[in-house]
PDB file of N, CA and C in Angstrom:
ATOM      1  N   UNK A   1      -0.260 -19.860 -57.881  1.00  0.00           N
ATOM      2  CA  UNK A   1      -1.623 -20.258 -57.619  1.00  0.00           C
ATOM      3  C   UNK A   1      -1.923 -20.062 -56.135  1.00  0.00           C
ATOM      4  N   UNK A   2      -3.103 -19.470 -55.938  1.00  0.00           N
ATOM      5  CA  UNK A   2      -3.164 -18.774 -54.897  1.00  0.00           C
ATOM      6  C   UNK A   2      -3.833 -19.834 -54.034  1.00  0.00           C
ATOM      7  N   UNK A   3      -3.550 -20.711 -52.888  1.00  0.00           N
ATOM      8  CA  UNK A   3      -4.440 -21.603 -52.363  1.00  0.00           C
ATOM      9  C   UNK A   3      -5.612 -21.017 -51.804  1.00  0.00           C
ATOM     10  N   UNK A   4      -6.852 -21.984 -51.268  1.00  0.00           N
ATOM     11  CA  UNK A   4      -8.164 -21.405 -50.453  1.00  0.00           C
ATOM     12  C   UNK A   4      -7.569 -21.269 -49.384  1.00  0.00           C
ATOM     13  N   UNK A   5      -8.308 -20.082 -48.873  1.00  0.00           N
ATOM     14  CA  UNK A   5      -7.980 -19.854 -47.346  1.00  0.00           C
ATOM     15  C   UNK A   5      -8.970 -19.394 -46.338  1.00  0.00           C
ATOM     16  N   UNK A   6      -8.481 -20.055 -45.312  1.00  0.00           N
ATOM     17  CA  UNK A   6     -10.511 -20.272 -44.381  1.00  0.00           C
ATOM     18  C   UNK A   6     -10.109 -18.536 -43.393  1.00  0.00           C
ATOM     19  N   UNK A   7     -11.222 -18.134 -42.910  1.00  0.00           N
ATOM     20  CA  UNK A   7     -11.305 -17.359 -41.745  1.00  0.00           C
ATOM     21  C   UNK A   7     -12.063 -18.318 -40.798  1.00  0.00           C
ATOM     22  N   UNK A   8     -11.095 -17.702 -39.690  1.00  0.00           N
ATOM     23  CA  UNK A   8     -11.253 -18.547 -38.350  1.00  0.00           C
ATOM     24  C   UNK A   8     -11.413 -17.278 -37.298  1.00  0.00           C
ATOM     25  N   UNK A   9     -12.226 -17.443 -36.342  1.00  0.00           N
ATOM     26  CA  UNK A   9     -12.524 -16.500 -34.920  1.00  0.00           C
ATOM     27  C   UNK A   9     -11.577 -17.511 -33.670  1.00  0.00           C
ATOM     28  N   UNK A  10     -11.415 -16.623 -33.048  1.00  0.00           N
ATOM     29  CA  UNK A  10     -10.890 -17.347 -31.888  1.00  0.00           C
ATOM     30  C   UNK A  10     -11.924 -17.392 -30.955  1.00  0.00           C
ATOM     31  N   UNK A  11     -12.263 -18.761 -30.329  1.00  0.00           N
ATOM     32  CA  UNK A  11     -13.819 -18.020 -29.438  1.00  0.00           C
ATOM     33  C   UNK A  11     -12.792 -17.331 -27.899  1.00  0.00           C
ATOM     34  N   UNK A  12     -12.168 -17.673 -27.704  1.00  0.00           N
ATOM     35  CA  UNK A  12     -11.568 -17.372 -26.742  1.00  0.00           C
ATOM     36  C   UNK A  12     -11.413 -15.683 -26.921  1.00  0.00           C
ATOM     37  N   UNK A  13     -10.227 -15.052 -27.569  1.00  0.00           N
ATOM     38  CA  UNK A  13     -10.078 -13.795 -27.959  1.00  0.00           C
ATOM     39  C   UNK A  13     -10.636 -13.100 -28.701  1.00  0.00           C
ATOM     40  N   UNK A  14     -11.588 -13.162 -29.476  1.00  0.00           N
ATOM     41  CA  UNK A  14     -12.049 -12.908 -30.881  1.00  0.00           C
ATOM     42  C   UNK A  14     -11.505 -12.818 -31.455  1.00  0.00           C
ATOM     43  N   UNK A  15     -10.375 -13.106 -31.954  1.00  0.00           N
ATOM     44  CA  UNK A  15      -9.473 -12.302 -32.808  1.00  0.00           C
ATOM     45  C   UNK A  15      -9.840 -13.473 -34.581  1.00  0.00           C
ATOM     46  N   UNK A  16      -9.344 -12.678 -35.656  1.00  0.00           N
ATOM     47  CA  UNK A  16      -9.702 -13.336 -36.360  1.00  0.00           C
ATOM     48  C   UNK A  16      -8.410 -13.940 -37.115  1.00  0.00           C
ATOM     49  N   UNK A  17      -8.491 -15.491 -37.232  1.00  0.00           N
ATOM     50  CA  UNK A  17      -7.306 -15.720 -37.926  1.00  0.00           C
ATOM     51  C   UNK A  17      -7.761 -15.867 -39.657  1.00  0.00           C
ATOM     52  N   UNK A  18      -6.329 -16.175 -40.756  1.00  0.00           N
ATOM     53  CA  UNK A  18      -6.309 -16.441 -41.914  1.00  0.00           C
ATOM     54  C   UNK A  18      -5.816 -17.341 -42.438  1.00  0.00           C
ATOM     55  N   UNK A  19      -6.139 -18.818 -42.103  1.00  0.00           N
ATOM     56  CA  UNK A  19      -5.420 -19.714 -42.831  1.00  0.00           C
ATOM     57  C   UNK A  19      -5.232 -20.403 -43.739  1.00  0.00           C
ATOM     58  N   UNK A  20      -4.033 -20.563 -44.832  1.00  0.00           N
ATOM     59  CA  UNK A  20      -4.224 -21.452 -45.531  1.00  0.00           C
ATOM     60  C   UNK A  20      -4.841 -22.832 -45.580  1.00  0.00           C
ATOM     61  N   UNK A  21      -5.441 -22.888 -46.166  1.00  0.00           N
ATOM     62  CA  UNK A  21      -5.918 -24.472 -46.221  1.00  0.00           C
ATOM     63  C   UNK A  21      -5.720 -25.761 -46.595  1.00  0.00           C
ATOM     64  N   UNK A  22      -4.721 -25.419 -47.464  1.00  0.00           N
ATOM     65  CA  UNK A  22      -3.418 -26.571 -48.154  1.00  0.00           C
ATOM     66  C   UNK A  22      -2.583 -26.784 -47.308  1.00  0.00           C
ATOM     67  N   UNK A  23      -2.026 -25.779 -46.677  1.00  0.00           N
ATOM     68  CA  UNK A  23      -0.450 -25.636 -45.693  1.00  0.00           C
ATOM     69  C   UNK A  23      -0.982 -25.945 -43.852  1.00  0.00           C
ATOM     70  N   UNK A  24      -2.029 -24.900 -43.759  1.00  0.00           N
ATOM     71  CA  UNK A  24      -2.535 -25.156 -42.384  1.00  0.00           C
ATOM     72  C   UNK A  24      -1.761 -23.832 -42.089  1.00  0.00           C
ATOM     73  N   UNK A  25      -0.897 -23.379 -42.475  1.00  0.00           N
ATOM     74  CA  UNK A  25      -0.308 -22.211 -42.102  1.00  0.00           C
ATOM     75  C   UNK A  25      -1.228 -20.672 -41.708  1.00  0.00           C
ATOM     76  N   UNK A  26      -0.685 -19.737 -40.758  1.00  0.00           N
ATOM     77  CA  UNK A  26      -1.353 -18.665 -40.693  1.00  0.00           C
ATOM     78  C   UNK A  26      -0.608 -17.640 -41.732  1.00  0.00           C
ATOM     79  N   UNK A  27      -1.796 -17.209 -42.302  1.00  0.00           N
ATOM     80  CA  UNK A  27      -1.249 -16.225 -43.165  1.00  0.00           C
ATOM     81  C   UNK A  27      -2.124 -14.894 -42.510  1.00  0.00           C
ATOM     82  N   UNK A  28      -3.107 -15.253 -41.977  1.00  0.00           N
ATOM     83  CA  UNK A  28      -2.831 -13.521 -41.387  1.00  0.00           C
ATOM     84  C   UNK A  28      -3.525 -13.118 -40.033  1.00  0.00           C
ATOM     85  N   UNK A  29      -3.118 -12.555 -39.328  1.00  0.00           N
ATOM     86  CA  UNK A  29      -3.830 -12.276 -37.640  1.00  0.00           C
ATOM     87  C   UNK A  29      -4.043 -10.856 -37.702  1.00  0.00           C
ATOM     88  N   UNK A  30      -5.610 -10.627 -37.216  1.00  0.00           N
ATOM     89  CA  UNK A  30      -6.350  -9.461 -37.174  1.00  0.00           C
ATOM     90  C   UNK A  30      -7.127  -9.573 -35.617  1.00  0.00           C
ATOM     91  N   UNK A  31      -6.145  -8.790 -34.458  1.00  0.00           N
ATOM     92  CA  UNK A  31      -7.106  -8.875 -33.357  1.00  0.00           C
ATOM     93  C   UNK A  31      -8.133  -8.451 -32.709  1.00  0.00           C
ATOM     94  N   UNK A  32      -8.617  -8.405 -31.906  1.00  0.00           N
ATOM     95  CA  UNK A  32     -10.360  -8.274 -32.199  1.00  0.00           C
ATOM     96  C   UNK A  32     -10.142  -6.621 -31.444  1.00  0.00           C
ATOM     97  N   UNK A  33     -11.184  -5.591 -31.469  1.00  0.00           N
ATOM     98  CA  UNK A  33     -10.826  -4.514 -31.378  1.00  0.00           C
ATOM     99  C   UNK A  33     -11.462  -4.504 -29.878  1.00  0.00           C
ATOM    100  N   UNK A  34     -11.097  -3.433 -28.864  1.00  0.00           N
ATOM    101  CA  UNK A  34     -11.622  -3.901 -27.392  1.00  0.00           C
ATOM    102  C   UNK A  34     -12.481  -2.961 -27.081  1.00  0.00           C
ATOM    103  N   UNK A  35     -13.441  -3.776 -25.984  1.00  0.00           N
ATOM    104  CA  UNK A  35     -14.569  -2.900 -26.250  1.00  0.00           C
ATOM    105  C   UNK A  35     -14.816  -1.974 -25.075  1.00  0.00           C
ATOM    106  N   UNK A  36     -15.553  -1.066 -25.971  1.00  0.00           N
ATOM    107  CA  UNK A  36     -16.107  -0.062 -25.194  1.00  0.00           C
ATOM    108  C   UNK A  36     -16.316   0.201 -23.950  1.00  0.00           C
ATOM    109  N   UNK A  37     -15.673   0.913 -22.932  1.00  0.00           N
ATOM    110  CA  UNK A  37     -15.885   0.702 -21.512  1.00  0.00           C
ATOM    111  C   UNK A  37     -15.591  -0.303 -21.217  1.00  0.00           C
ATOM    112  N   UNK A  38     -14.816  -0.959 -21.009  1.00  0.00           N
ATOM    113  CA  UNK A  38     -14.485  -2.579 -20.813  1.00  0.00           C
ATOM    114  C   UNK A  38     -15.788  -3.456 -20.588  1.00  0.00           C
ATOM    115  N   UNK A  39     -16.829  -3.093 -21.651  1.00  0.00           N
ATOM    116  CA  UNK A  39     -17.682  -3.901 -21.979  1.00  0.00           C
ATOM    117  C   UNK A  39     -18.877  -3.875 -20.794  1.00  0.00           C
ATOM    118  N   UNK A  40     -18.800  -3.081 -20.337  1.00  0.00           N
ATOM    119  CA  UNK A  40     -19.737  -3.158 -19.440  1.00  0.00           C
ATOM    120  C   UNK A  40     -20.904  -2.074 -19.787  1.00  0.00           C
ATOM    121  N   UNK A  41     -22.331  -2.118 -18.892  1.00  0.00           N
ATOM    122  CA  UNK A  41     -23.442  -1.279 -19.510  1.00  0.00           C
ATOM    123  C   UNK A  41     -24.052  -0.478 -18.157  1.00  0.00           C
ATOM    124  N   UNK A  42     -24.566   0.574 -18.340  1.00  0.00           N
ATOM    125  CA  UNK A  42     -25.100   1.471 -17.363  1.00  0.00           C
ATOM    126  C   UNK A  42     -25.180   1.217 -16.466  1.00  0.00           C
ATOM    127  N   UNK A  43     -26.038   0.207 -15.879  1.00  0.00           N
ATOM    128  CA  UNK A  43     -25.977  -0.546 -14.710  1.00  0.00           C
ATOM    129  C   UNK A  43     -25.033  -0.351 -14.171  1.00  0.00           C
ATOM    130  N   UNK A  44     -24.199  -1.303 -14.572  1.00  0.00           N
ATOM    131  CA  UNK A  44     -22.783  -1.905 -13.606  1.00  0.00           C
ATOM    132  C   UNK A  44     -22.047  -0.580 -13.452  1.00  0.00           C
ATOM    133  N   UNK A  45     -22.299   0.041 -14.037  1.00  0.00           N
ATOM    134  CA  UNK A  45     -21.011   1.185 -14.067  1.00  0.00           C
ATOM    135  C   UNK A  45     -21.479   1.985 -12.625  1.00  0.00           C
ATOM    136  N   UNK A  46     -22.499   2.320 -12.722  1.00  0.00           N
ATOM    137  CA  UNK A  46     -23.533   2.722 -11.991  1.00  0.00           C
ATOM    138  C   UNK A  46     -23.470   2.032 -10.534  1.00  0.00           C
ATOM    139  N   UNK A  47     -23.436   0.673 -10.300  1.00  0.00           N
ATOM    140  CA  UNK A  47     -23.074  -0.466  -9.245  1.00  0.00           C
ATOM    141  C   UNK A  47     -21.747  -0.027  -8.813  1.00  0.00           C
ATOM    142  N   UNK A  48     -21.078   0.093  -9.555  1.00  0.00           N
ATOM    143  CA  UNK A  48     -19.437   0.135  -9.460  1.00  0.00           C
ATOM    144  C   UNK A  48     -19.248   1.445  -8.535  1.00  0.00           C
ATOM    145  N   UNK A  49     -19.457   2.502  -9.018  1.00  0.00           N
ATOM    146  CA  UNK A  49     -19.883   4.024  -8.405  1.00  0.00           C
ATOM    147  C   UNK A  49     -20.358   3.686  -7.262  1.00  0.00           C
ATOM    148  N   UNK A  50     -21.492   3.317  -7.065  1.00  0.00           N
ATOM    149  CA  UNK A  50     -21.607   3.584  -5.588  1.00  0.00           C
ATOM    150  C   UNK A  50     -21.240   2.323  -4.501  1.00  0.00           C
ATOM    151  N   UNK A  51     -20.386   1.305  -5.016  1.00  0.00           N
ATOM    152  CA  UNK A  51     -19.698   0.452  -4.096  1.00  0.00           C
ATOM    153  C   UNK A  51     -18.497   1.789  -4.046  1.00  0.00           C
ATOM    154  N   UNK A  52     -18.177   2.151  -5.131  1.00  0.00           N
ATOM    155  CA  UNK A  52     -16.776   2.574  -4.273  1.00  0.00           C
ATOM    156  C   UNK A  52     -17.562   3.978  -3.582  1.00  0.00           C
ATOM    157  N   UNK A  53     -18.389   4.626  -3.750  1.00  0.00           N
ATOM    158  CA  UNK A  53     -18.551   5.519  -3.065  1.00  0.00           C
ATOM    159  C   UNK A  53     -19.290   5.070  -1.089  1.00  0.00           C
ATOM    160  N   UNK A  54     -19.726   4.049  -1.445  1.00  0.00           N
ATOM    161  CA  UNK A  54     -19.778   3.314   0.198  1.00  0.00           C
ATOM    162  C   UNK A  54     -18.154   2.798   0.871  1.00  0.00           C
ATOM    163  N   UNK A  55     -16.791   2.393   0.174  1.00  0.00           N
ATOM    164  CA  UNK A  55     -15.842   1.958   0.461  1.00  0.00           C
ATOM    165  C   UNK A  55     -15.014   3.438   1.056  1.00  0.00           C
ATOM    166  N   UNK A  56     -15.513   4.505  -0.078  1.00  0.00           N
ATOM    167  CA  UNK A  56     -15.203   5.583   0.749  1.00  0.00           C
ATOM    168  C   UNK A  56     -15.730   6.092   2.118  1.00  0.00           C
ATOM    169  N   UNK A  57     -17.072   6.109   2.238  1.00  0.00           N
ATOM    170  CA  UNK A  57     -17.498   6.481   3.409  1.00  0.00           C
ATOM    171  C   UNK A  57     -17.177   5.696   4.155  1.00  0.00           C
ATOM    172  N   UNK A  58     -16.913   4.396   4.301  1.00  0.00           N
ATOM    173  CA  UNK A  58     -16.461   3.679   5.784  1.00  0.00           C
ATOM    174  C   UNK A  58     -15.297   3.812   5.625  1.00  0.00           C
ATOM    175  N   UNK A  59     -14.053   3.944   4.593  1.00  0.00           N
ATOM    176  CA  UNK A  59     -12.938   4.713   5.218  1.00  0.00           C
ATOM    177  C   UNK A  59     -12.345   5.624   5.578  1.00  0.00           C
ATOM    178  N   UNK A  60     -13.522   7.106   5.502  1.00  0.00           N
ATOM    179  CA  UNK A  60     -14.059   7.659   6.296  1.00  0.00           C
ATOM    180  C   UNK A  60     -14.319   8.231   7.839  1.00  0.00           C
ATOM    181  N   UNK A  61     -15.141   7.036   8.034  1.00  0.00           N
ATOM    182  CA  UNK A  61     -15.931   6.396   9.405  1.00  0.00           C
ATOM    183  C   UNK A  61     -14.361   6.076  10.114  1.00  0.00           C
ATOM    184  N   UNK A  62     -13.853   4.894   9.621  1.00  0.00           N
ATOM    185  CA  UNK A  62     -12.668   4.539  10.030  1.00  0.00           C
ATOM    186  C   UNK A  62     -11.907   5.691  10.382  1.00  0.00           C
ATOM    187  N   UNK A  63     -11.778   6.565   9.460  1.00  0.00           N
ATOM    188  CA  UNK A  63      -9.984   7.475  10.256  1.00  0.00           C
ATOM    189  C   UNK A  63     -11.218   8.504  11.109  1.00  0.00           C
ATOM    190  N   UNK A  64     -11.877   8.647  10.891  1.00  0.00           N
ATOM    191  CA  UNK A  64     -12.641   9.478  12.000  1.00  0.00           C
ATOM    192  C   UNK A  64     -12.818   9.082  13.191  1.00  0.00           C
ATOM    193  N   UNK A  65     -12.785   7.677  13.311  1.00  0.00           N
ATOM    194  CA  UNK A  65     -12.766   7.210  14.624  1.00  0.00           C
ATOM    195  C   UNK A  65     -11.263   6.986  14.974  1.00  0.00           C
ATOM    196  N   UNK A  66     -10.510   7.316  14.127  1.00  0.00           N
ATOM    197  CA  UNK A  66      -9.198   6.596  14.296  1.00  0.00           C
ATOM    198  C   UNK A  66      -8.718   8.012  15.269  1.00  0.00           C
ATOM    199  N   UNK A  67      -9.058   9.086  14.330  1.00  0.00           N
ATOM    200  CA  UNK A  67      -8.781  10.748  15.047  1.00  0.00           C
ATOM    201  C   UNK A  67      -9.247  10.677  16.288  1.00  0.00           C
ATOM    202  N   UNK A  68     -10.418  10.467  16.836  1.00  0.00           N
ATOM    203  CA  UNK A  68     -10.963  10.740  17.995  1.00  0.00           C
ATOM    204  C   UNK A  68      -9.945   9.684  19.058  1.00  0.00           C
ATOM    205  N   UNK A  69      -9.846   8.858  18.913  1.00  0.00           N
ATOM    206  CA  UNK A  69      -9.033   7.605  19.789  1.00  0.00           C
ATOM    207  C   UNK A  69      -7.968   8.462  19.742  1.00  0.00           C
ATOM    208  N   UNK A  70      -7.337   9.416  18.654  1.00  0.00           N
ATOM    209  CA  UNK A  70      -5.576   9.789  18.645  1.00  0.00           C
ATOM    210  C   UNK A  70      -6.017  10.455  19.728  1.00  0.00           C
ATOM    211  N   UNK A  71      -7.049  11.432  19.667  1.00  0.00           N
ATOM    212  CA  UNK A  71      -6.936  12.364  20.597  1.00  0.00           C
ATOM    213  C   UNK A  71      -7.307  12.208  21.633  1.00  0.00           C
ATOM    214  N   UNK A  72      -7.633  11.151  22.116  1.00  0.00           N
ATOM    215  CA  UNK A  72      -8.247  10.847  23.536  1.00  0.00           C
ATOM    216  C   UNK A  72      -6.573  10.273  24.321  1.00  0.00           C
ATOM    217  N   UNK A  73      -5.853   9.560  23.545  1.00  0.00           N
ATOM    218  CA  UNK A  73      -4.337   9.332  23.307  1.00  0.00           C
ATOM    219  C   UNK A  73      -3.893  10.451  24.261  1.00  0.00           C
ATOM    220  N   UNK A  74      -3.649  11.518  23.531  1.00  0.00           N
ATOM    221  CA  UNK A  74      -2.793  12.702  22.970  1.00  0.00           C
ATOM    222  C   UNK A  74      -3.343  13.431  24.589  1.00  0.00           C
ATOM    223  N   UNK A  75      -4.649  13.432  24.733  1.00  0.00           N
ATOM    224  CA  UNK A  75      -5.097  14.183  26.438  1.00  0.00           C
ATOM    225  C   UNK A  75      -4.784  13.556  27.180  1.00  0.00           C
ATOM    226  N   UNK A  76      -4.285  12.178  27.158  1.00  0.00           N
ATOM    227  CA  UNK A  76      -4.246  11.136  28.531  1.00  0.00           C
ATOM    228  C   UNK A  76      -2.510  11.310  28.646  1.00  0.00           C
ATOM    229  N   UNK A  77      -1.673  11.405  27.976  1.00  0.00           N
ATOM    230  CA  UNK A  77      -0.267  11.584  27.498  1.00  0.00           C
ATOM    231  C   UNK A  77       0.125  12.615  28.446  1.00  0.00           C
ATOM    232  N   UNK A  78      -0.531  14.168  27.968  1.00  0.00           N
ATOM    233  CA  UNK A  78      -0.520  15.228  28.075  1.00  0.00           C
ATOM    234  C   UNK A  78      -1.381  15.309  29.848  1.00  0.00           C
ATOM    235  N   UNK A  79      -1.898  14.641  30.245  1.00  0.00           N
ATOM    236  CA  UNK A  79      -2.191  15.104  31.652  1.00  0.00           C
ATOM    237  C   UNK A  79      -1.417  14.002  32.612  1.00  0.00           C
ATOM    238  N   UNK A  80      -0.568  13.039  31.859  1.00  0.00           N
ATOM    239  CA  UNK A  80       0.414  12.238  32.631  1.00  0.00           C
ATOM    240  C   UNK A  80       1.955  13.446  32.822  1.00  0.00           C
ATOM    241  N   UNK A  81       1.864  13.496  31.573  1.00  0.00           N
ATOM    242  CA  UNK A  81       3.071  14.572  31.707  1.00  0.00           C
ATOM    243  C   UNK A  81       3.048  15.845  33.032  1.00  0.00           C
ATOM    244  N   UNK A  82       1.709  16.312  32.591  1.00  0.00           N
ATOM    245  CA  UNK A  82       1.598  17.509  34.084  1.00  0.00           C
ATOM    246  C   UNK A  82       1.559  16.949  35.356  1.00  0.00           C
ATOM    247  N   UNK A  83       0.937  15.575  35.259  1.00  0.00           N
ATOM    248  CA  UNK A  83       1.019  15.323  36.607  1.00  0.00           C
ATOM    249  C   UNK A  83       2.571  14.888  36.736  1.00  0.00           C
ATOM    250  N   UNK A  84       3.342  14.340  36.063  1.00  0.00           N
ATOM    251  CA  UNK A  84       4.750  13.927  36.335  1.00  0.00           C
ATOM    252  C   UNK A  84       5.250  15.796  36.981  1.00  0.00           C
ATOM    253  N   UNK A  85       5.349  16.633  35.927  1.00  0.00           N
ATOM    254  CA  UNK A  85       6.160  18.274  35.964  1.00  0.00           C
ATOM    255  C   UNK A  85       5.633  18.481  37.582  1.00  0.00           C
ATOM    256  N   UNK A  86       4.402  18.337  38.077  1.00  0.00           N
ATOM    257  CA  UNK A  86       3.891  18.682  39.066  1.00  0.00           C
ATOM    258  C   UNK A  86       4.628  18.002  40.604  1.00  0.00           C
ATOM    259  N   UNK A  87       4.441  16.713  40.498  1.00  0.00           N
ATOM    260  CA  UNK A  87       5.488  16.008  41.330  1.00  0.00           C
ATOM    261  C   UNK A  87       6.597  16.053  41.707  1.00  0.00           C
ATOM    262  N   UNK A  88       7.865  16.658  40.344  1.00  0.00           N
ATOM    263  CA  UNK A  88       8.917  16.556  40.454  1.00  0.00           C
ATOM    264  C   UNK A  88       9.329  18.336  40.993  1.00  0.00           C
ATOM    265  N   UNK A  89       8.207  19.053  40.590  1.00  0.00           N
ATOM    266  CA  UNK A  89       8.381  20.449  41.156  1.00  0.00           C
ATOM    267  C   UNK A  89       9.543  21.344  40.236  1.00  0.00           C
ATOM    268  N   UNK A  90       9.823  22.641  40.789  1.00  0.00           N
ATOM    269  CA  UNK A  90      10.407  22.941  39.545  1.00  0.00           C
ATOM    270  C   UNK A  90      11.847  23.770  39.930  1.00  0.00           C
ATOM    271  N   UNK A  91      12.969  23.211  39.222  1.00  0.00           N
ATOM    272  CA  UNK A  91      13.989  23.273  39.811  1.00  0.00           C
ATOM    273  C   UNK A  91      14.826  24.528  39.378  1.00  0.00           C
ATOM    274  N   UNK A  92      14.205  25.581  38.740  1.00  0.00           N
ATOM    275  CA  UNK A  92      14.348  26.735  38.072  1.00  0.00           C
ATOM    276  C   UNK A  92      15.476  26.642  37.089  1.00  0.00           C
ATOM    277  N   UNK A  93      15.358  27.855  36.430  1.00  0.00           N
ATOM    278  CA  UNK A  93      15.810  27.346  34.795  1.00  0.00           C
ATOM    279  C   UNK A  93      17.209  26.305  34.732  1.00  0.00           C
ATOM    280  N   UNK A  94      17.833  26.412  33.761  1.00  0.00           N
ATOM    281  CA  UNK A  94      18.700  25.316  33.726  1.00  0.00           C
ATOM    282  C   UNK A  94      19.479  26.077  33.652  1.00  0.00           C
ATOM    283  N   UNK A  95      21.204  25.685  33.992  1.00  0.00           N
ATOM    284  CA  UNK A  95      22.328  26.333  33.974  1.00  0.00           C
ATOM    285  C   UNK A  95      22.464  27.358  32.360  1.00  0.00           C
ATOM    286  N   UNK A  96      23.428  28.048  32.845  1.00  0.00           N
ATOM    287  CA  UNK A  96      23.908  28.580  31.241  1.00  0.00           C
ATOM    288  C   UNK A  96      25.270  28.027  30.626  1.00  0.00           C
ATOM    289  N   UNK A  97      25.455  28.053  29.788  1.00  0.00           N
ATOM    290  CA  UNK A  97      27.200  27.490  29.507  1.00  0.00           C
ATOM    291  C   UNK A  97      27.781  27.790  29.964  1.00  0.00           C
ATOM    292  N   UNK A  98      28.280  29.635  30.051  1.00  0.00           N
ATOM    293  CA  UNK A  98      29.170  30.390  30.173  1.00  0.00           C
ATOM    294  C   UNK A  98      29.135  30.952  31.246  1.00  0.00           C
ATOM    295  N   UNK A  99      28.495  30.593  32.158  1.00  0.00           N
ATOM    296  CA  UNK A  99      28.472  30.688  33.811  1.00  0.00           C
ATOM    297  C   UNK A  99      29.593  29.770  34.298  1.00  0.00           C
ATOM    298  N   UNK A 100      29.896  28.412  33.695  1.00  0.00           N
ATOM    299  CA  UNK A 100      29.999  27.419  34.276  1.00  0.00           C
ATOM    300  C   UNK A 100      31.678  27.857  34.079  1.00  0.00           C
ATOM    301  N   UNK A 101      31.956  28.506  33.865  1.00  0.00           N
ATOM    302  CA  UNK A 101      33.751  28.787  33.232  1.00  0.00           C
ATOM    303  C   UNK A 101      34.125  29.375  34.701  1.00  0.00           C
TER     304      UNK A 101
END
């Protein structure tokens, strides 16, 4: 004898349960199917797009300014160095190995 058995939603998950109603027991789990685009609608998708397309342009902005600072770096480096080579003058080439025997 087959007992009654209720359908139940989960409000939480949707999912749908099957329970006996004599026992209280689950007799059967069917989970809810997921939706479309993770549920979202034109709009937002649309919102979403151009936040990240603004997150791109200021990181962007960022290494572009980051480049210009390297290279302002990289000239101040580079004209310490000449002025050091310049000071110390130049002591013509460097020995050879096989001179030194």
């Amino acid at each position: 004898m087959a007992g009654r058995r209720l359908l139940l939603r989960c409000p939480d998950c949707d999912a749908e349960l099957t329970v006996d109603a004599d026992t209280g027991d689950i007799v059967a789990h069917r989970r809810a199917k997921a939706p479309v685009a993770g549920g979202r609608d034109f709009d937002s998708l649309m919102k979403g797009l151009d936040e990240g397309k603004a997150r791109a342009e200021a990181r962007f902005e960022q290494e572009k300014a980051a480049m210009k600072d390297r290279q302002r770096l990289l000239d101040e480096k580079f004209a310490e160095a000449m002025r050091r080579a310049e000071e110390e003058g130049d002591e013509g080439p460097p020995p050879r190995p096989f001179d030194l025997d």
